[in-house]
Structure formats: C-alpha cells, structure tokens
Protein backbone atom coordinates (compact mmCIF):
# COMPACT_ATOMS: atom_id res chain seq x y z
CA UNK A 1 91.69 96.96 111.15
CA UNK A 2 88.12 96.12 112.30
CA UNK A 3 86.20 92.91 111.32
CA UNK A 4 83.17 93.08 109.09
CA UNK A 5 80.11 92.11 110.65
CA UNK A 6 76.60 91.83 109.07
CA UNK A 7 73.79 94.17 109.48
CA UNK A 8 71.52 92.17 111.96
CA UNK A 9 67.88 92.76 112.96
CA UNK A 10 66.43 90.79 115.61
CA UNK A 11 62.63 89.79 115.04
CA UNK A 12 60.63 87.47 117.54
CA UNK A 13 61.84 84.48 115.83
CA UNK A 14 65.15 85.02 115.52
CA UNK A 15 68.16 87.37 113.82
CA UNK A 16 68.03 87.94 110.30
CA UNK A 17 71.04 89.20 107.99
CA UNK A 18 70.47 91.96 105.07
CA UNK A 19 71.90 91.40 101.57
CA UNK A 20 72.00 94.29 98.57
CA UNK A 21 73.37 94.93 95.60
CA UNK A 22 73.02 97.89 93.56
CA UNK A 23 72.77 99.21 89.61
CA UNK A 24 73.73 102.74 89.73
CA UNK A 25 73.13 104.98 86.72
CA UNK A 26 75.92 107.25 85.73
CA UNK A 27 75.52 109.73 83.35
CA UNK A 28 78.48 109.74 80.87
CA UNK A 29 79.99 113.19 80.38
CA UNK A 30 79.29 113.72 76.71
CA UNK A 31 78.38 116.85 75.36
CA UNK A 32 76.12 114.55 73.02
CA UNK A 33 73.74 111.88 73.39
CA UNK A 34 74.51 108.64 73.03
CA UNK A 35 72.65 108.06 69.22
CA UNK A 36 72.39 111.65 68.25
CA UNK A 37 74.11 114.85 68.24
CA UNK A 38 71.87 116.57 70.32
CA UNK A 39 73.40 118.93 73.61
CA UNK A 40 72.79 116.90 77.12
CA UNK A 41 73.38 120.37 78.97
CA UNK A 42 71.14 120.56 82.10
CA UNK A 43 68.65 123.30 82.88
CA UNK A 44 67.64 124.17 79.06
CA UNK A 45 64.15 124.85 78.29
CA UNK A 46 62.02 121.75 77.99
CA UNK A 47 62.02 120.21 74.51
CA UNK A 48 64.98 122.21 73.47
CA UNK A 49 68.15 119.57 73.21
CA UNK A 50 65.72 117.12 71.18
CA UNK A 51 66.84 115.70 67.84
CA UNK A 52 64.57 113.95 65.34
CA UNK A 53 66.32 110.65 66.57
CA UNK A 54 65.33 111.44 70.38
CA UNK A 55 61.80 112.16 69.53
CA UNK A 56 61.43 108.95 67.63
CA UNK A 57 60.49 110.17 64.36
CA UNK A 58 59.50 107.34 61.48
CA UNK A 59 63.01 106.80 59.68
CA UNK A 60 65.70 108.31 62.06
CA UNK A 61 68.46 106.17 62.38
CA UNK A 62 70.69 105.83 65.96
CA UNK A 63 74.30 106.72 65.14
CA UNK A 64 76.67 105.80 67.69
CA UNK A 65 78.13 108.12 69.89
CA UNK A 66 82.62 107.36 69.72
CA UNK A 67 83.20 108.75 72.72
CA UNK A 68 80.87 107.31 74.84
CA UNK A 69 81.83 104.10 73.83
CA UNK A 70 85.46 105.29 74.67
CA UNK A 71 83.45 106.79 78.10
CA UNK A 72 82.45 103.23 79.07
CA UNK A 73 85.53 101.22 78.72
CA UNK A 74 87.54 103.96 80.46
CA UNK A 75 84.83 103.18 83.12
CA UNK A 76 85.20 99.72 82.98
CA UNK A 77 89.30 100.17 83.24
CA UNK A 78 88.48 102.09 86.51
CA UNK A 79 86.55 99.69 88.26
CA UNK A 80 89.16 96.56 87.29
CA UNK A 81 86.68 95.15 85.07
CA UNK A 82 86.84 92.79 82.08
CA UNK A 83 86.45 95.03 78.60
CA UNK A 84 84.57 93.00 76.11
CA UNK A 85 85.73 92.85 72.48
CA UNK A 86 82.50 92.11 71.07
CA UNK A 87 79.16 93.70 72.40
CA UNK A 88 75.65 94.65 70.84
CA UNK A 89 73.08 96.97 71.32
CA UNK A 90 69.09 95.14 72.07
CA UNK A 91 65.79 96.77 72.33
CA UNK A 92 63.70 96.42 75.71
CA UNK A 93 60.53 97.12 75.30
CA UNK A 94 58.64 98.90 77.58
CA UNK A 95 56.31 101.58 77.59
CA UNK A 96 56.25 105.02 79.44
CA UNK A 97 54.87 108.28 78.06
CA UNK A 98 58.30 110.02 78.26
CA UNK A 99 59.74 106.80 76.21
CA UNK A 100 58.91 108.10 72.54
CA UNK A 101 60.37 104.68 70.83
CA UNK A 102 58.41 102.52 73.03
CA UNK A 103 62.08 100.84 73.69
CA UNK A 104 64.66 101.71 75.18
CA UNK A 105 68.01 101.11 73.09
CA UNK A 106 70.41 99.11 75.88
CA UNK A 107 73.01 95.94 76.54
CA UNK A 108 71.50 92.69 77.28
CA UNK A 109 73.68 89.41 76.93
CA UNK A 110 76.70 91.18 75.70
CA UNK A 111 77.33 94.61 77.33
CA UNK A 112 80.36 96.49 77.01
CA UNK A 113 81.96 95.73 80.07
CA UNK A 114 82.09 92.24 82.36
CA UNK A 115 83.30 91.38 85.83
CA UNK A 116 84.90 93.60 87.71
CA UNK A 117 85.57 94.36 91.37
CA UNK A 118 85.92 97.43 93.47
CA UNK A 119 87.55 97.48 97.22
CA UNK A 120 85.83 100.00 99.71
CA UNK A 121 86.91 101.33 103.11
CA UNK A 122 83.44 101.20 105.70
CA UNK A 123 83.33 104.18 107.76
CA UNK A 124 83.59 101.68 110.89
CA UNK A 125 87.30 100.90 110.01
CA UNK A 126 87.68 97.68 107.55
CA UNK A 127 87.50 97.35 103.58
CA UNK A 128 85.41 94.82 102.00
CA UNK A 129 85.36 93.71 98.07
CA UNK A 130 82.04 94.49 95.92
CA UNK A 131 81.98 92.61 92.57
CA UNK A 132 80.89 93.90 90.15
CA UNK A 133 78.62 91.80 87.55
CA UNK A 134 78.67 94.23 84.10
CA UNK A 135 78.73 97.64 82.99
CA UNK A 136 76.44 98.75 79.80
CA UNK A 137 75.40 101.59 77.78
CA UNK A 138 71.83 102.77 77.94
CA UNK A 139 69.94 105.53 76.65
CA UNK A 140 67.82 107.60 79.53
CA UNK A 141 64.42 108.04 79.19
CA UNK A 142 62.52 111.50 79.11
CA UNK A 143 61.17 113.22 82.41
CA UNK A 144 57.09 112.83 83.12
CA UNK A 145 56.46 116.42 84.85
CA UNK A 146 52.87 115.97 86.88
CA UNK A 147 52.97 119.49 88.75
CA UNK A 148 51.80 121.68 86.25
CA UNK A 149 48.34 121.28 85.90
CA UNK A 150 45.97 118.92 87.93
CA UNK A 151 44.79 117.81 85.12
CA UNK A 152 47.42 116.77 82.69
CA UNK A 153 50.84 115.15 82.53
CA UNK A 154 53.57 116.73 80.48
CA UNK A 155 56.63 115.46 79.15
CA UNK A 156 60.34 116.42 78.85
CA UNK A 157 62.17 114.87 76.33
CA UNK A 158 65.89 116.84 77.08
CA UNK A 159 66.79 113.40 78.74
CA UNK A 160 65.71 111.25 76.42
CA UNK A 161 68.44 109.64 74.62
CA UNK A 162 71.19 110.83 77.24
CA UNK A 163 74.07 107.54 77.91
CA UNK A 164 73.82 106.45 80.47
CA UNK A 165 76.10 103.54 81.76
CA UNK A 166 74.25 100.92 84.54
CA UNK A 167 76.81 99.68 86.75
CA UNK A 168 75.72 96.26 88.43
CA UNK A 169 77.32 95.19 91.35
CA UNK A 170 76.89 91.61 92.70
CA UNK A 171 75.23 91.20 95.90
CA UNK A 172 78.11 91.48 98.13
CA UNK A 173 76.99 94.18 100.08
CA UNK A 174 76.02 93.68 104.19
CA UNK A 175 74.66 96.67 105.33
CA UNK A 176 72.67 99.95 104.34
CA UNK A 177 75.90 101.72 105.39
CA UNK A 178 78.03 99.92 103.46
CA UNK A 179 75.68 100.74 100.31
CA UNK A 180 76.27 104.71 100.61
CA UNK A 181 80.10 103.87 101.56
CA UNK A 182 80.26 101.72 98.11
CA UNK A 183 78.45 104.59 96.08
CA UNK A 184 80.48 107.23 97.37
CA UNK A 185 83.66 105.13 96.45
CA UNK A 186 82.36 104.48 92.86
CA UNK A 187 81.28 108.06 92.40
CA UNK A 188 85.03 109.19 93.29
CA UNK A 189 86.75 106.93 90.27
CA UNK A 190 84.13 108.23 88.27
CA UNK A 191 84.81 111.82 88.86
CA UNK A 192 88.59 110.84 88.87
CA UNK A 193 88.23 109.30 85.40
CA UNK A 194 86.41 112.05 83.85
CA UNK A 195 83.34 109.96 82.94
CA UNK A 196 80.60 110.95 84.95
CA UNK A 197 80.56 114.19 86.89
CA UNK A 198 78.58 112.39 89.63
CA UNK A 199 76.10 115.17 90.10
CA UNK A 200 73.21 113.09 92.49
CA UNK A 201 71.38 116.63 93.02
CA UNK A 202 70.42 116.54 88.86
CA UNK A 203 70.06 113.01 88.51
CA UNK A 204 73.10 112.60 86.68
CA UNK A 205 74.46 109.67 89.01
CA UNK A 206 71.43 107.22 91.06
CA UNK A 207 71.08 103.82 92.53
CA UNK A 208 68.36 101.18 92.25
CA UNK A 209 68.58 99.37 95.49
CA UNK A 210 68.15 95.76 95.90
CA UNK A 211 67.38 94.76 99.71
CA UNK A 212 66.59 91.28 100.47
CA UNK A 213 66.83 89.68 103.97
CA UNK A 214 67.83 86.05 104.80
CA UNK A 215 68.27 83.96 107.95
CA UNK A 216 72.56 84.22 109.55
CA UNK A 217 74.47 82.15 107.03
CA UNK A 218 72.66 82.74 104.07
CA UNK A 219 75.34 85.00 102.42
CA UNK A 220 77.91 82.44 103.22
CA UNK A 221 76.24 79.80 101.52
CA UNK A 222 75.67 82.56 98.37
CA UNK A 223 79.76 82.56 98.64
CA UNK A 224 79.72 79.73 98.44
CA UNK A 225 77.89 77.52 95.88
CA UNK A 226 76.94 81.03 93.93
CA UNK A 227 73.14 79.95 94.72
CA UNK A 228 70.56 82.95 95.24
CA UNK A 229 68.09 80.44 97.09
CA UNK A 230 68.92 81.50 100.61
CA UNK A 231 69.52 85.27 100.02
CA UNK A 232 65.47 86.02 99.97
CA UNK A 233 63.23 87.91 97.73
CA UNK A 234 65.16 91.11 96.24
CA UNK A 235 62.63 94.16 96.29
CA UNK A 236 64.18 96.77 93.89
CA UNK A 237 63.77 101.00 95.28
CA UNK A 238 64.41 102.79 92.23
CA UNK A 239 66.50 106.05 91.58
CA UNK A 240 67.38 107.10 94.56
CA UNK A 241 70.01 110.08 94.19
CA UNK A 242 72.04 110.78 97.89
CA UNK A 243 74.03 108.69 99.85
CA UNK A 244 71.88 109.36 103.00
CA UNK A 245 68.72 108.33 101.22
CA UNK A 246 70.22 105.41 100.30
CA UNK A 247 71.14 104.08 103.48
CA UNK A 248 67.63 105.36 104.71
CA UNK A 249 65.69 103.58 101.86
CA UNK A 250 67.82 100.40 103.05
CA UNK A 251 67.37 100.71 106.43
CA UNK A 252 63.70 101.33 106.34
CA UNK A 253 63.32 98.24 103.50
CA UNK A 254 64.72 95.74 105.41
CA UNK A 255 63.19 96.64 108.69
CA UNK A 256 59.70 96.28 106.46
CA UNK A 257 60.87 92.95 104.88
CA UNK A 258 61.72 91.45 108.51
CA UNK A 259 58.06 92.45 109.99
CA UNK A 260 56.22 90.43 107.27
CA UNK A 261 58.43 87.58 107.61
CA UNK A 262 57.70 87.78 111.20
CA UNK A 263 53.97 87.44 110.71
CA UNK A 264 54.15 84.91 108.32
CA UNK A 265 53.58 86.57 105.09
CA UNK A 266 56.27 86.14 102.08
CA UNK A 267 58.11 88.92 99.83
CA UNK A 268 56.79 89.97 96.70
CA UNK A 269 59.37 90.84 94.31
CA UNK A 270 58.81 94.39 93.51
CA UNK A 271 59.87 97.75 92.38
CA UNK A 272 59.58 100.21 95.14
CA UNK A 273 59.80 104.11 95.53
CA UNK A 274 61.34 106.16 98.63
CA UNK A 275 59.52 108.86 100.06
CA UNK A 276 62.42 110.96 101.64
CA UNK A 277 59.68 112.76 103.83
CA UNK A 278 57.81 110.01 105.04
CA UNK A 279 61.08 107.74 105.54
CA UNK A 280 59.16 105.11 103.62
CA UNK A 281 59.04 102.88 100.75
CA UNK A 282 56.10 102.59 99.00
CA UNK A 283 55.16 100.00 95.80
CA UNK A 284 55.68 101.21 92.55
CA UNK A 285 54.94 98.01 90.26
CA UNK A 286 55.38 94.16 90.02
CA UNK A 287 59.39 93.21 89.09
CA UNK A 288 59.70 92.39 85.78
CA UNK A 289 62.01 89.76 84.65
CA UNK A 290 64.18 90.03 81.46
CA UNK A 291 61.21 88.16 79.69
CA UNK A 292 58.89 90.63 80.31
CA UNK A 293 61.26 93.49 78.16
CA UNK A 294 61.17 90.65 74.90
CA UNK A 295 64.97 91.68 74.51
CA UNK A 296 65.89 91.13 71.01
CA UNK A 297 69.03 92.28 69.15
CA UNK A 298 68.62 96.33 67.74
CA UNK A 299 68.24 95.97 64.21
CA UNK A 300 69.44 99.84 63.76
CA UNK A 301 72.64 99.11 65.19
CA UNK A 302 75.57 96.78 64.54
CA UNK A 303 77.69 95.36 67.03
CA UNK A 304 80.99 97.27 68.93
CA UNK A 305 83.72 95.11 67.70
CA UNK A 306 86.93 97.04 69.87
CA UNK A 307 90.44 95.94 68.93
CA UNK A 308 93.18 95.23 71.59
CA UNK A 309 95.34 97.96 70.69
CA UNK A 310 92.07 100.62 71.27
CA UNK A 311 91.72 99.81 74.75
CA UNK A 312 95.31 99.24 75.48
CA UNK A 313 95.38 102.95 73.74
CA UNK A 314 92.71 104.08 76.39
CA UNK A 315 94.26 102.07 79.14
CA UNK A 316 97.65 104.36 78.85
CA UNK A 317 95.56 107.94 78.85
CA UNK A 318 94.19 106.75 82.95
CA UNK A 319 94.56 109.50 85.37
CA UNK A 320 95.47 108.37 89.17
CA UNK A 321 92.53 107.16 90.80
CA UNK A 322 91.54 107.41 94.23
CA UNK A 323 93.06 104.29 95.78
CA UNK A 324 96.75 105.59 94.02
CA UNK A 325 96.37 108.66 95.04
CA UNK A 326 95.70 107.25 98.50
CA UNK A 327 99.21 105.26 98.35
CA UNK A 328 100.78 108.20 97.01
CA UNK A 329 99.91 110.25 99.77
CA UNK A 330 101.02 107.87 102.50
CA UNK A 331 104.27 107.09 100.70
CA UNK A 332 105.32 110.94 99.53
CA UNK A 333 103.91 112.54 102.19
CA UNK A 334 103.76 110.05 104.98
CA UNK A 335 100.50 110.75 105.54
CA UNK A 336 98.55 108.55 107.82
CA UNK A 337 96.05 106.09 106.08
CA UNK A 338 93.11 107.27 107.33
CA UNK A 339 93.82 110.91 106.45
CA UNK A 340 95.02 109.47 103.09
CA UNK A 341 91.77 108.12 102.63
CA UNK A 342 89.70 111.38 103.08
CA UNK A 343 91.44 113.56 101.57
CA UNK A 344 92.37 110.92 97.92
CA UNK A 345 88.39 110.20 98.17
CA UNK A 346 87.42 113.31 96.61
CA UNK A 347 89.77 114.99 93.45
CA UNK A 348 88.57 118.46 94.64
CA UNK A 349 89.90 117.79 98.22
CA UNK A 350 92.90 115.87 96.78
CA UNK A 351 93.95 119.19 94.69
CA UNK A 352 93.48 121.21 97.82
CA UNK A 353 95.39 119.34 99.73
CA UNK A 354 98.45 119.23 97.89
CA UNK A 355 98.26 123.21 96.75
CA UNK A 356 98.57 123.65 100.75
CA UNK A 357 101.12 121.26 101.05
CA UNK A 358 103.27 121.96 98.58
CA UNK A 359 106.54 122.87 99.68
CA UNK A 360 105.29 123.05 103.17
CA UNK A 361 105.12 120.56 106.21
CA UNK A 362 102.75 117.73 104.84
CA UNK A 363 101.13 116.35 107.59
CA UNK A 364 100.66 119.90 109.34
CA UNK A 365 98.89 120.48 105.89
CA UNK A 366 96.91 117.23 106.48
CA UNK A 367 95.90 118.40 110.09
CA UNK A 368 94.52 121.79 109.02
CA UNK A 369 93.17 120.53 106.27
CA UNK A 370 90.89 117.84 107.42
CA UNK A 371 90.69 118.77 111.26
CA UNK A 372 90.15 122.47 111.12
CA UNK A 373 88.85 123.46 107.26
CA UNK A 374 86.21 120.44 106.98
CA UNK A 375 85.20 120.50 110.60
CA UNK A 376 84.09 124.27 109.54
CA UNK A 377 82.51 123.16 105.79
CA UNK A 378 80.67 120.50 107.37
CA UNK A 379 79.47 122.30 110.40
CA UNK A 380 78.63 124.81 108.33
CA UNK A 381 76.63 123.14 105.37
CA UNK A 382 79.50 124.35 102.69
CA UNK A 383 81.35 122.65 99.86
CA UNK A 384 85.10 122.74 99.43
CA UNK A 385 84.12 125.25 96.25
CA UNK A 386 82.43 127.44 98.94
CA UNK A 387 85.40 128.13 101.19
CA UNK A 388 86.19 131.33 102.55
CA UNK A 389 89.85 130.10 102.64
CA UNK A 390 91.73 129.40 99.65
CA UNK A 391 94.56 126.55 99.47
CA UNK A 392 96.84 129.68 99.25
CA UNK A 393 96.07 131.63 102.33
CA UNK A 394 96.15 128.12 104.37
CA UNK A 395 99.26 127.31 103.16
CA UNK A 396 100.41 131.29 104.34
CA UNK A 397 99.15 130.32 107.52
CA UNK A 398 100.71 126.45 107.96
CA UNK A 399 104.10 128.81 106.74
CA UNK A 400 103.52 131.15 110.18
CA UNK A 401 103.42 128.05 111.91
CA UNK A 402 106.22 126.18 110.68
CA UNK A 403 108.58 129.13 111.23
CA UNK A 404 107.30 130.05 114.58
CA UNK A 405 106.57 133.16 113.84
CA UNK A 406 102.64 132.16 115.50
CA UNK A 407 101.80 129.49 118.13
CA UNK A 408 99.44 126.65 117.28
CA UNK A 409 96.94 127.87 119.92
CA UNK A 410 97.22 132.02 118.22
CA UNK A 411 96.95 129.92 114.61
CA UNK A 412 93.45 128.96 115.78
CA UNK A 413 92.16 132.39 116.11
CA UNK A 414 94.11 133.68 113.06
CA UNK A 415 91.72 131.09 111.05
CA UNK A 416 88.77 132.08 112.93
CA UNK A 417 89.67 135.84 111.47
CA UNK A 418 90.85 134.59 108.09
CA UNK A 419 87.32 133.25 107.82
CA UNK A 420 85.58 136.26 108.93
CA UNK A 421 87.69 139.02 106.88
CA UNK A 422 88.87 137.17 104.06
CA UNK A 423 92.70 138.54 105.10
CA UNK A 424 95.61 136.70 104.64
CA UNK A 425 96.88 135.54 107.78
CA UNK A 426 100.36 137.18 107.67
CA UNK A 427 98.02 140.59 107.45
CA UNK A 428 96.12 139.68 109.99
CA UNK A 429 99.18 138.48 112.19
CA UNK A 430 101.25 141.62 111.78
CA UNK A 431 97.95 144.14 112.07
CA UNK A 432 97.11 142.46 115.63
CA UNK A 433 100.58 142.06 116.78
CA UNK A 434 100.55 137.98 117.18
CA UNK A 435 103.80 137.30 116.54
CA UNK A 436 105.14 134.51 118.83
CA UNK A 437 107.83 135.91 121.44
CA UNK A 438 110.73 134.00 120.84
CA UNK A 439 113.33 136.77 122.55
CA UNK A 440 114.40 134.00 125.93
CA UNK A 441 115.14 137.25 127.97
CA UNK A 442 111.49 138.28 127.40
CA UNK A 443 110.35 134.94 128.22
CA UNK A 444 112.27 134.13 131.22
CA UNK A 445 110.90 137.78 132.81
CA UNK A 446 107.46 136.19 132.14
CA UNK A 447 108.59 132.74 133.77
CA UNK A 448 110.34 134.94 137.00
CA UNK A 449 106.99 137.01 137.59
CA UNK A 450 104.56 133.68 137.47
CA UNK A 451 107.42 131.85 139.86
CA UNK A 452 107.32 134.95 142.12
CA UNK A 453 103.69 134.66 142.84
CA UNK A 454 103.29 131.43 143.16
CA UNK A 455 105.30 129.86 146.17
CA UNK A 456 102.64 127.10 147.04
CA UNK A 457 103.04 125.45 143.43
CA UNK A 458 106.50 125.69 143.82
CA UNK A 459 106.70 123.53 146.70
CA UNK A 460 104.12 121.30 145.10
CA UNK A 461 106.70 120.34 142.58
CA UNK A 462 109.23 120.09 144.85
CA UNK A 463 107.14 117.82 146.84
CA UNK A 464 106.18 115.33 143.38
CA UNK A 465 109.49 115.16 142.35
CA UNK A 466 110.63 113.97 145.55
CA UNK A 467 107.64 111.63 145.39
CA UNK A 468 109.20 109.90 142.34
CA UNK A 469 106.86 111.80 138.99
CA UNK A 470 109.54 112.54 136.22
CA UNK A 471 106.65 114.77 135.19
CA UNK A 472 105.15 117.04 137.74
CA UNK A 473 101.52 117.44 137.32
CA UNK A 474 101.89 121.33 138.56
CA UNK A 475 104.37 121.78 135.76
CA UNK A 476 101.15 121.88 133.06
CA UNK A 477 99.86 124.75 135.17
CA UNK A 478 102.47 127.15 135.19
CA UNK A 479 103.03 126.20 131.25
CA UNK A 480 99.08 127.34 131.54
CA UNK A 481 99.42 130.47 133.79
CA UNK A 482 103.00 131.37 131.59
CA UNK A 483 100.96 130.99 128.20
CA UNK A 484 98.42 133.31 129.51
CA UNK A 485 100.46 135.70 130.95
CA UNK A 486 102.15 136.13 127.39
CA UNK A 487 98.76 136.31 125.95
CA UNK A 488 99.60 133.28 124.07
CA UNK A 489 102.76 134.80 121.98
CA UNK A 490 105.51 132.81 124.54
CA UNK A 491 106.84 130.34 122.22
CA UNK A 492 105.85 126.77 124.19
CA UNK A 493 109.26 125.21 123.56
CA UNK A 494 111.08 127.99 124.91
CA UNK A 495 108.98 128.27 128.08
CA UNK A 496 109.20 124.59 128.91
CA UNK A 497 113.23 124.53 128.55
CA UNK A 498 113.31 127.86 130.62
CA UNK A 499 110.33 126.80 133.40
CA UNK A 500 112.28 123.33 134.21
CA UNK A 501 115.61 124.57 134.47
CA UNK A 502 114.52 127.47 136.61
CA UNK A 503 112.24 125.08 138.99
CA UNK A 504 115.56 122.39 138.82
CA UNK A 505 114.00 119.57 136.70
C-alpha cells in the first residue's frame, strides 16, 4: 500500500501544506419536507410543492417529518457515528429573499448525530480516516432565479423547507484529491443506505469546501494537541456539486491562499464562490461565526428524545454498505481488492457485477466488467444505465468464453458487435461462424502448413534451445502466424501443446 503524503506547494519562501474539511449537504429521500407535507419532487413548476408552512404564513406550525428523523440516524449508522438520544431543533437567523421565515429551522449544540468516522481509499493507492464532527437536520432554503428579466429577481420556493442533513467532517483531509475521493465515498453509503439519492447534477447532494494552508507540520501539531492555531485561515467555497469541481475549487483556493502569503498579506476568512468557467474563486461575503446567526432554541418545536430500542430497531433494517460489499467480493468471489473496490463503490455497478457473475467464472466477470464495459462507458461519456450491453448478454458472452466455444482475442470483436447491433453474442457467434476450432486434427494441419514454410524459424529454435532458453522467443511467432492462419478460431491451448511437441520442446 502507498504512503500518504501531503499536498505541497512550493512558494519563494518555502513549502506549504493544504488542510480541508468539508460540510456536504445531502438531500434526504423523503417524498415530504422535513416540517410539512408538501412533495420535494424535482422539476415541478415553480411555486407548486409549497405548503402554507414553507411559505411562512403567520400561524403555521412545523410538524416533524418521522421519517426523516429515521433518514438521519440511518445516516449516522452508516458513517459509524455516535446517535444522540436527545437533540433539538434552533433558529438561525439570517436573511435571503428565497428564506420566507427569515430563519432557517436547523441543529446547533445538539444535532442528531455526533462523531463519527469514515475510511477512504485515495486513487494513488492508500486509505486514510476522515472524522467526522456531526450530522444535523436542516431545512433548504428556496432558489433566487436572476435570468429572467434584467430587471428583477424571482424566487422559487419548491426547495424551501426540503431536509436536508449537513454532514461535517473534521479537517483531516490533505489534498484537493483526496476531497472528491472522500465525497465520492460518502455519496456511495448514502446511495447504499437509501437516504440520499446523491444526485450532484440537481443539487440534491453539495459540498462547502474549507481550504486553509499552513507551513509542513502544522497538521501534525492539529493531531496532536487538537489546536486550530497552526492550520491557517479556513476560506469556505460554497455549494459546489461535482467531484471534479471540487478538487478544482481546491486546487485553485489554495494556490490563491499561498500567493498572498507569499507577498505578505494575511487570509480573510470568507465565503467564496467557484466559477467552473473561469477556474476561479471569487468572494461571496465575510464568514460569519455562530454569533452572527443569534442561534436560539425553536420555540415551534420540541426536542427528539429517541429511545435505545428505536435505533437498535433501525440499526437491524442496514443494507450492506460499500466497504462489506467490498469484503464480500474478495472473500466469495476472490476478487482482487482493487477490483473489489470499483466495482462495491457504486450499488448500480455492484448489481451488475454480480448479475454477470452469477453462476459464471467471477473474476472473468470482474475483467470484462471493469476492463472492457467501463473502459467503453467512460470513453464514451455513458452511465452504467446507458449501456448497450445488458448484465445478461455479458454474462452470454463470459459463458462462450468459459466453454471455449470463442477465443479471448474473437470475444473482443464479438463485444465490439454486441455493442453495435444490440445481438446477443451466441447470435452473433453462430451467424459469423466464430466458433473456436477445437478439432486437434484441424489444428495440427494448420501447425504442419506454418512449419512447412518456415524452415529459417525452425532452425532459430533449434538454435535457442541449444543456447539454453526453456522458452524460445520464435515460439511466440509461430503461436502468432498459427493464430492468424486460423483466423483466430485455433484454440491457443491446443496449438501450444501441438506446436512444441511437433518442434521437440
């Protein structure tokens, strides 16, 4: 396993180390909002899934949502946090025009869910631990829309009022790449748990990103005394909603936070925006601190008092998450880790996986399911929803393999055609006449006629045996020039058993 090593950028006065952490919204899958009964579905008409209680109205009462609440803690199971008994609901008090209450109704001191801790595998080959510092219920603000009219703003309020839970993650995390690789691994227990459907593309899962920069051993000394007075000042770039944009924003932060170190200026703590276009941040406002939002206890609400035996109850109704799946793969299967890890990462690719490997050769599965069907989706620009190749028709295809009825080289054109027709590949097969030749007496004809008419090989492996080599280099060609001759249907174990006894290997 590789080391971890921090994100470094050299200035003219010496290295200096980046340190994040992250609050990432998620949406909670609710077909309700989190104080009213009003639909959360996305794409409605504006002002459409608005209840009195969303819109603020004098005398409308929150009501809270059950199964959010049961949302959360499932959540907070997930991520091997600490579920609080006790929690309340506090006003912070802000103001936007899509905000109707002039609050918004969240979790201060007491939130739902405590310390937790969540173990991620970087793309560069190691796993490191981000702790998590609390998980709380929120309700989502409305949607400003400023591209209607040059004149006027209008609001939205089919958000408003939508629960959302804030995850908070300690600052634990070294580098920009690390942040998407931590995101993506969140997003994946969420989807496996059912709680959010982690849809970045309509805002329904996003990250405020903290970036601060600090001198080498300023993290370590963070570890260790739990002091923030090395780390920097944290500038905060709000709602950003892909995994590439958030490494971007990152990168592009802490390169900005370096130069004005460099010439001497300080960091102001700030709120700052990403401009995917421009590859820049850009100020949005000051930071507030949690005395600027006058918390204060929700008068509307009383506190969620949860008993042991209701989380215990929710505790025993946990799908398999990612990192079981993961261990289930390598153990049942005998997968290797790292295809493990792709394929348990997602639940869509997970399913996929095991419809083609079910009852079939599992790590052939693996191999044509990572190698061969995602190197097309990706190069391609397509989702696993999009593929031209069901888990079904793979599997009839890893099936021709296994029982030699095709080669592994004709498989590779047979899923070239599968793609393009849409056939199954046992059609396709028997239409084109690629079944493997397997009859030895066909074979060995094949073997006699490449022998024939080539006498100067021949001596070449005579002459590199007698040189010592176990393994003639010539012997690849002729498996080459056989292969070819066949038009790619000479099964490869039979020729090699035939071609060395007939050249006296």
């Amino acid at each position: 396993m590789a080391d971890r090593k921090p994100y470094v950028i050299s200035g003219r006065t010496g290295d200096w180390e980046v340190v994040m952490g992250l609050e990432v919204h998620a949406q909670v899958a609710s077909n309700s909002k989190l104080f009213s009964g009003a639909a959360t579905a996305f794409g409605n008409d504006p002002n459409t899934n608005v209840s009195l209680v969303d819109a603020a109205m004098p005398g409308m009462l929150p009501v809270i949502n059950k199964f959010c609440v049961e949302q959360a803690v499932k959540t907070g199971l997930g991520i091997n946090a600490k579920i609080c008994n006790w929690s309340r609901f506090d006003r912070k008090n802000y103001f936007y025009p899509d905000l109707p209450q002039g609050y918004q109704i969240s979790q201060f001191k007491s939130p739902i869910v405590g310390e937790g801790a969540i173990d991620v595998d970087a793309d560069e080959g190691y796993t490191f631990t981000v702790g998590i510092e609390r998980l709380h219920l929120e309700q989502d603000a409305g949607k400003s829309i400023h591209d209607l009219d040059p004149n006027a703003t209008y609001v939205d309020l089919n958000r408003s009022g939508v629960a959302l839970m804030e995850i908070v993650s300690r600052p634990d995390i070294r580098s920009p790449a690390e942040a998407a690789a931590y995101v993506k691994k969140l997003r994946s227990i969420l989807i496996a748990l059912g709680t959010c459907d982690g849809d970045m593309e309509k805002g329904n899962l996003r990250a405020d990103v903290n970036v601060s920069v600090c001198r080498p051993g300023g993290y370590d000394h963070y570890k260790e005394t739990g002091s923030f007075e090395k780390l920097g000042t944290r500038c905060e770039i709000k709602n950003v909603n892909s995994f590439r944009f958030i490494q971007m924003a990152a990168e592009f932060e802490a390169r900005r936070q370096v130069d004005i170190l460099e010439d001497g200026g300080k960091i102001d703590q700030e709120t700052r925006l990403y401009n995917a276009d421009k590859d820049e941040t850009r100020s949005m406002r000051s930071k507030e601190d949690a005395h600027d939002y006058r918390y204060f206890p929700d008068p509307d609400l009383l506190p969620l008092e949860l008993t042991g035996e209701y989380v215990a109850s929710i505790r025993a109704k946990l799908p398999e998450l990612p990192d079981q799946k993961r261990a289930r793969f390598v153990k049942d299967y005998g997968l290797k880790e790292y295809d493990a890890c792709v394929i348990a990462s997602d639940a869509e690719k997970a399913a996929y996986f095991e419809a083609v490997a079910k009852g079939r050769d599992a790590r052939l599965a693996a191999n044509w399911v990572t190698q061969d069907l995602f190197g097309y989706l990706n190069k391609e620009g397509l989702e696993l929803s999009q593929s031209p190749i069901s888990a079904e028709q793979l599997g009839g295809l890893i099936c021709l393999i296994a029982d030699n009825t095709i080669s592994g080289k004709i498989a590779k054109d047979v899923f070239q055609k599968m793609i393009a027709t849409g056939d199954a590949a046992a059609k396709i097969v028997e239409r084109e006449g690629l079944k493997q030749v397997t009859d030895t007496g066909a074979i060995e004809k094949v073997i006699d006629e490449v022998i024939a008419a080539n006498p100067k090989q021949v001596q070449e492996i005579k002459d590199q045996r007698a040189a010592g080599h176990e393994k003639p280099k010539t012997l690849g060609w002729f498996v080459g020039q056989i292969m070819k001759a066949s038009s790619g249907k000479a099964n490869p174990a039979a020729v090699n058993e035939i071609l060395t006894k007939k050249l006296g290997l």
